[in-house]
PDB file of N, CA and C in Angstrom:
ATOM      1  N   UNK A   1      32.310  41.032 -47.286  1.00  0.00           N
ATOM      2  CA  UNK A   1      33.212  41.089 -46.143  1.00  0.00           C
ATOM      3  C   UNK A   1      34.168  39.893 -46.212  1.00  0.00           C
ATOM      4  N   UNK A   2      35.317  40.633 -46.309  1.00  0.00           N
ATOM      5  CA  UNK A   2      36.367  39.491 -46.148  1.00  0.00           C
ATOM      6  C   UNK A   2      37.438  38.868 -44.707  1.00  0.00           C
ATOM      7  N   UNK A   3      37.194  38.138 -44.212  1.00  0.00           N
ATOM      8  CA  UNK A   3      37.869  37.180 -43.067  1.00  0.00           C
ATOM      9  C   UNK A   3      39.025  37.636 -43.386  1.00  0.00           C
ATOM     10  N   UNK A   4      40.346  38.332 -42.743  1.00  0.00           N
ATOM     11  CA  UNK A   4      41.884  37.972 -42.321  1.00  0.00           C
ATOM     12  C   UNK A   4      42.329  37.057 -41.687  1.00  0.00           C
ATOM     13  N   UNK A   5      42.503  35.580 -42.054  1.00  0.00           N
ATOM     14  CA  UNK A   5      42.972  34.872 -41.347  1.00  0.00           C
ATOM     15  C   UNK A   5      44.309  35.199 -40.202  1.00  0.00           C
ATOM     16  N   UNK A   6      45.425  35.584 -41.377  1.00  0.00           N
ATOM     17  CA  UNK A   6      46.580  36.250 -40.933  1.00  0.00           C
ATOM     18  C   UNK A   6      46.308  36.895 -39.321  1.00  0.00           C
ATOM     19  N   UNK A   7      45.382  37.969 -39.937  1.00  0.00           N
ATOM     20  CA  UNK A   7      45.609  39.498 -38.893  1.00  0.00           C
ATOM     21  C   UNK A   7      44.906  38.139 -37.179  1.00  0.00           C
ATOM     22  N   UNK A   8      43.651  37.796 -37.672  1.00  0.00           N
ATOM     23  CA  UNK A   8      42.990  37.293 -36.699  1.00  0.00           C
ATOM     24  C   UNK A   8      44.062  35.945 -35.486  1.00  0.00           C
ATOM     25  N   UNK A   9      45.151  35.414 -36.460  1.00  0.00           N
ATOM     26  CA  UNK A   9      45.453  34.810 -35.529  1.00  0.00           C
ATOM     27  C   UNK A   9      46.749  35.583 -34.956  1.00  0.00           C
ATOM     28  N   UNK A  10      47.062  36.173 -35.643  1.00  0.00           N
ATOM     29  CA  UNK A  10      48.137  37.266 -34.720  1.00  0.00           C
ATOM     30  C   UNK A  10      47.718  38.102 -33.799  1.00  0.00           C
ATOM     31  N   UNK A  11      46.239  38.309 -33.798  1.00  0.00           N
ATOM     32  CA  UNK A  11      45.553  39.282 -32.943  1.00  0.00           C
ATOM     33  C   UNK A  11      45.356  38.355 -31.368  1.00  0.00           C
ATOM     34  N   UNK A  12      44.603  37.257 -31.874  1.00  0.00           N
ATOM     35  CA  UNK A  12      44.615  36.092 -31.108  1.00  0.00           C
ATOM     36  C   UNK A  12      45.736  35.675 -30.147  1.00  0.00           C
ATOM     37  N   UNK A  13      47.127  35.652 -30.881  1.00  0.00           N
ATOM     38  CA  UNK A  13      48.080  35.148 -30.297  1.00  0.00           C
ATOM     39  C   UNK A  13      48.455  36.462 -28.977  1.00  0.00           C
ATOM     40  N   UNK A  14      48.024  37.666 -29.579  1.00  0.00           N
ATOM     41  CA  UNK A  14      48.214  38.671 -28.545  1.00  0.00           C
ATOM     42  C   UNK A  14      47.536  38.645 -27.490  1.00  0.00           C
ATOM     43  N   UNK A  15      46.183  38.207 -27.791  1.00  0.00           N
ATOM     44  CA  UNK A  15      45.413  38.408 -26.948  1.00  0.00           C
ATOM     45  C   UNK A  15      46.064  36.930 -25.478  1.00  0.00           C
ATOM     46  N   UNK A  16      46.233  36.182 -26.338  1.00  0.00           N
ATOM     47  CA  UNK A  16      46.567  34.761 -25.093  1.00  0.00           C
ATOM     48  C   UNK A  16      47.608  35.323 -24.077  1.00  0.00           C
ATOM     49  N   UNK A  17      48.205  35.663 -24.824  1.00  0.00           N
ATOM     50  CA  UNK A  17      49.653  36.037 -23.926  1.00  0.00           C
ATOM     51  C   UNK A  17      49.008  37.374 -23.060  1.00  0.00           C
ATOM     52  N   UNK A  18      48.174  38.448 -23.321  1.00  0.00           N
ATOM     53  CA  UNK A  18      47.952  39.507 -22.580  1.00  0.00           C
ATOM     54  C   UNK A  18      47.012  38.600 -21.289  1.00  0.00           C
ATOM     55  N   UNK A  19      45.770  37.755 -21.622  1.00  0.00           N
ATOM     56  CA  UNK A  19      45.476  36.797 -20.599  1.00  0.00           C
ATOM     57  C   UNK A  19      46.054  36.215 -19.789  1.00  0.00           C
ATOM     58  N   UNK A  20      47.201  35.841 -20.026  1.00  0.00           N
ATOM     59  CA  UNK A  20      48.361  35.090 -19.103  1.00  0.00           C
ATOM     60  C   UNK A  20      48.914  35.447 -18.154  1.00  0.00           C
ATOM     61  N   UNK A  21      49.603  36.710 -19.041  1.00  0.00           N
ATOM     62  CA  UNK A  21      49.963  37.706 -18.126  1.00  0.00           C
ATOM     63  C   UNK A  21      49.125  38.312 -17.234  1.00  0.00           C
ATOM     64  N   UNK A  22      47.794  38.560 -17.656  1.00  0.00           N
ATOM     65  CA  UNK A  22      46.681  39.421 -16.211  1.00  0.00           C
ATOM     66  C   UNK A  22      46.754  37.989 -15.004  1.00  0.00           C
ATOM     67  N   UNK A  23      46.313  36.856 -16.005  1.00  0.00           N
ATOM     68  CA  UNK A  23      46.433  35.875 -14.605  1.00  0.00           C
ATOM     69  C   UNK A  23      47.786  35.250 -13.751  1.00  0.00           C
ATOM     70  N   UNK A  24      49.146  35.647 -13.963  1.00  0.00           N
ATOM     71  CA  UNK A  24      49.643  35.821 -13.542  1.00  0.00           C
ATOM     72  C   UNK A  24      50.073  36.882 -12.981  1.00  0.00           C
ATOM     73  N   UNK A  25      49.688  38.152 -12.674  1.00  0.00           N
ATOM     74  CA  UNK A  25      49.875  39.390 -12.125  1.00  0.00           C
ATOM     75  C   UNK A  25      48.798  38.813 -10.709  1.00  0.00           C
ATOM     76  N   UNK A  26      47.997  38.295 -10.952  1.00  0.00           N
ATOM     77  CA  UNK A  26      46.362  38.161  -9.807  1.00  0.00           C
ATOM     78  C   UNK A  26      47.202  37.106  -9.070  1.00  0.00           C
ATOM     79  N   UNK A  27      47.617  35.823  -9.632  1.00  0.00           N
ATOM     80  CA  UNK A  27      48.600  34.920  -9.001  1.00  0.00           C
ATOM     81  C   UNK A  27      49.178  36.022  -8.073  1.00  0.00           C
ATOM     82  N   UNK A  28      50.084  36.340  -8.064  1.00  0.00           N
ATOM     83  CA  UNK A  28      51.083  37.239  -7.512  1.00  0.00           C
ATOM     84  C   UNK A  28      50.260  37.959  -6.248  1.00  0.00           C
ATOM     85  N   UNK A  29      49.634  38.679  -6.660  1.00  0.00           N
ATOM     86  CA  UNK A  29      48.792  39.423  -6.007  1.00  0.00           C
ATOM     87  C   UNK A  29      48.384  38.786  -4.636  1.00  0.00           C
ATOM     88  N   UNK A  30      47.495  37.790  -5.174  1.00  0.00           N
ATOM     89  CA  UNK A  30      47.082  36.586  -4.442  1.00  0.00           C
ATOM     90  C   UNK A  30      47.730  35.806  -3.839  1.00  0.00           C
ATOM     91  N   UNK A  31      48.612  35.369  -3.589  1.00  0.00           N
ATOM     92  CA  UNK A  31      50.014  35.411  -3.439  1.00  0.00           C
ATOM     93  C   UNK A  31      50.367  36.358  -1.790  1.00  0.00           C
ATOM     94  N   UNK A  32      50.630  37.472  -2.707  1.00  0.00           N
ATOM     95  CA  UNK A  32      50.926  38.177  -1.175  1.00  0.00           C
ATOM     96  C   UNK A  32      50.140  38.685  -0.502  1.00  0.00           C
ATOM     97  N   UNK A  33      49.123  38.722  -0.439  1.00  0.00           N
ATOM     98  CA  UNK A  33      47.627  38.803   0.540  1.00  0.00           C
ATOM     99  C   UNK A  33      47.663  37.697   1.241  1.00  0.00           C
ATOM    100  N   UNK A  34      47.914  36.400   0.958  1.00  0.00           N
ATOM    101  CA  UNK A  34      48.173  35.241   1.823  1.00  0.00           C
ATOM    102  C   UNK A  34      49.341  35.463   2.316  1.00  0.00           C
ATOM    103  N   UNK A  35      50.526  35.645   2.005  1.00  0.00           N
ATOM    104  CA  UNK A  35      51.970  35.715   2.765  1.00  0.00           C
ATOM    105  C   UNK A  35      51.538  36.920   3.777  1.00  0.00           C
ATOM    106  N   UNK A  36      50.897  38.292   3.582  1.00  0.00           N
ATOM    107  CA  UNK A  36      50.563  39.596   4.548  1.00  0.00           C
ATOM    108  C   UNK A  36      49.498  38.972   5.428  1.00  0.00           C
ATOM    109  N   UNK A  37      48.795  38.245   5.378  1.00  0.00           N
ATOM    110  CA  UNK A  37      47.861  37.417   6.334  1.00  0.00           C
ATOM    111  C   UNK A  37      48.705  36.044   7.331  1.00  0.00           C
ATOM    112  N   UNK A  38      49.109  36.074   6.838  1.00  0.00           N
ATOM    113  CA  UNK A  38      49.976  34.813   7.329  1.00  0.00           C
ATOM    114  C   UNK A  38      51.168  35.497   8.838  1.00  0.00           C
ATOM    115  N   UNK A  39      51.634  36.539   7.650  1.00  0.00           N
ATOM    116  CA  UNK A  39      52.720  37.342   8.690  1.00  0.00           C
ATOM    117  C   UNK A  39      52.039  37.992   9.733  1.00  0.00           C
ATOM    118  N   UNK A  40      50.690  38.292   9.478  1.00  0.00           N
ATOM    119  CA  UNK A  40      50.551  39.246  10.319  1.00  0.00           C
ATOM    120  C   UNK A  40      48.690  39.562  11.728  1.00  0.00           C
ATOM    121  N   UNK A  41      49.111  37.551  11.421  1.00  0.00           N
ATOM    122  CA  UNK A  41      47.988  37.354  12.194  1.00  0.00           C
ATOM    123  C   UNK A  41      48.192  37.469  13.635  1.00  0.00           C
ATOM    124  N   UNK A  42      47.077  37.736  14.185  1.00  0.00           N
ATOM    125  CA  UNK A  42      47.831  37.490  15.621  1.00  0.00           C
ATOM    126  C   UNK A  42      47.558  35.852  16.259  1.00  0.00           C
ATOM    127  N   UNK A  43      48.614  35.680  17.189  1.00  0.00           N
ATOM    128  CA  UNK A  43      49.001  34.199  17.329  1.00  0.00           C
ATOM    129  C   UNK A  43      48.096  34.076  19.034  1.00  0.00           C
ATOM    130  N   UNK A  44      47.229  32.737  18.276  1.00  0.00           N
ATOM    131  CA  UNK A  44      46.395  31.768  19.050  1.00  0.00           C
ATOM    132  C   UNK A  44      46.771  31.705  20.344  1.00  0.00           C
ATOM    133  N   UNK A  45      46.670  31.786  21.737  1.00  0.00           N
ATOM    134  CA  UNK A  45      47.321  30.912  22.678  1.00  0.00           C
ATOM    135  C   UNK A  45      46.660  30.005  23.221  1.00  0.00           C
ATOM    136  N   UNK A  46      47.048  28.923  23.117  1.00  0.00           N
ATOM    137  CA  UNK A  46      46.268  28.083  23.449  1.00  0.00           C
ATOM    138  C   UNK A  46      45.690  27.564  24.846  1.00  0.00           C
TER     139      UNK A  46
END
């Protein structure tokens, strides 16, 4: 069995960037679940 260095770090490099991108999609996400909570709490009276 022979190792592809090549293939493995090009596979690699795909893979980082597809990670990035999921955790920036969840950012986002996360994101506006706080801005829709924020907008749409109802307000305290004190």
């Amino acid at each position: 069995m022979h190792l592809q260095v090549e293939a493995f770090l090009t596979s690699l490099g795909l893979m980082v960037e597809s990670m990035l991108g999921i955790f920036a999609v969840m950012l986002v996400i996360m994101g506006l679940i706080l801005l829709l909570n924020r907008l749409t709490a109802e307000k305290k009276n004190p």
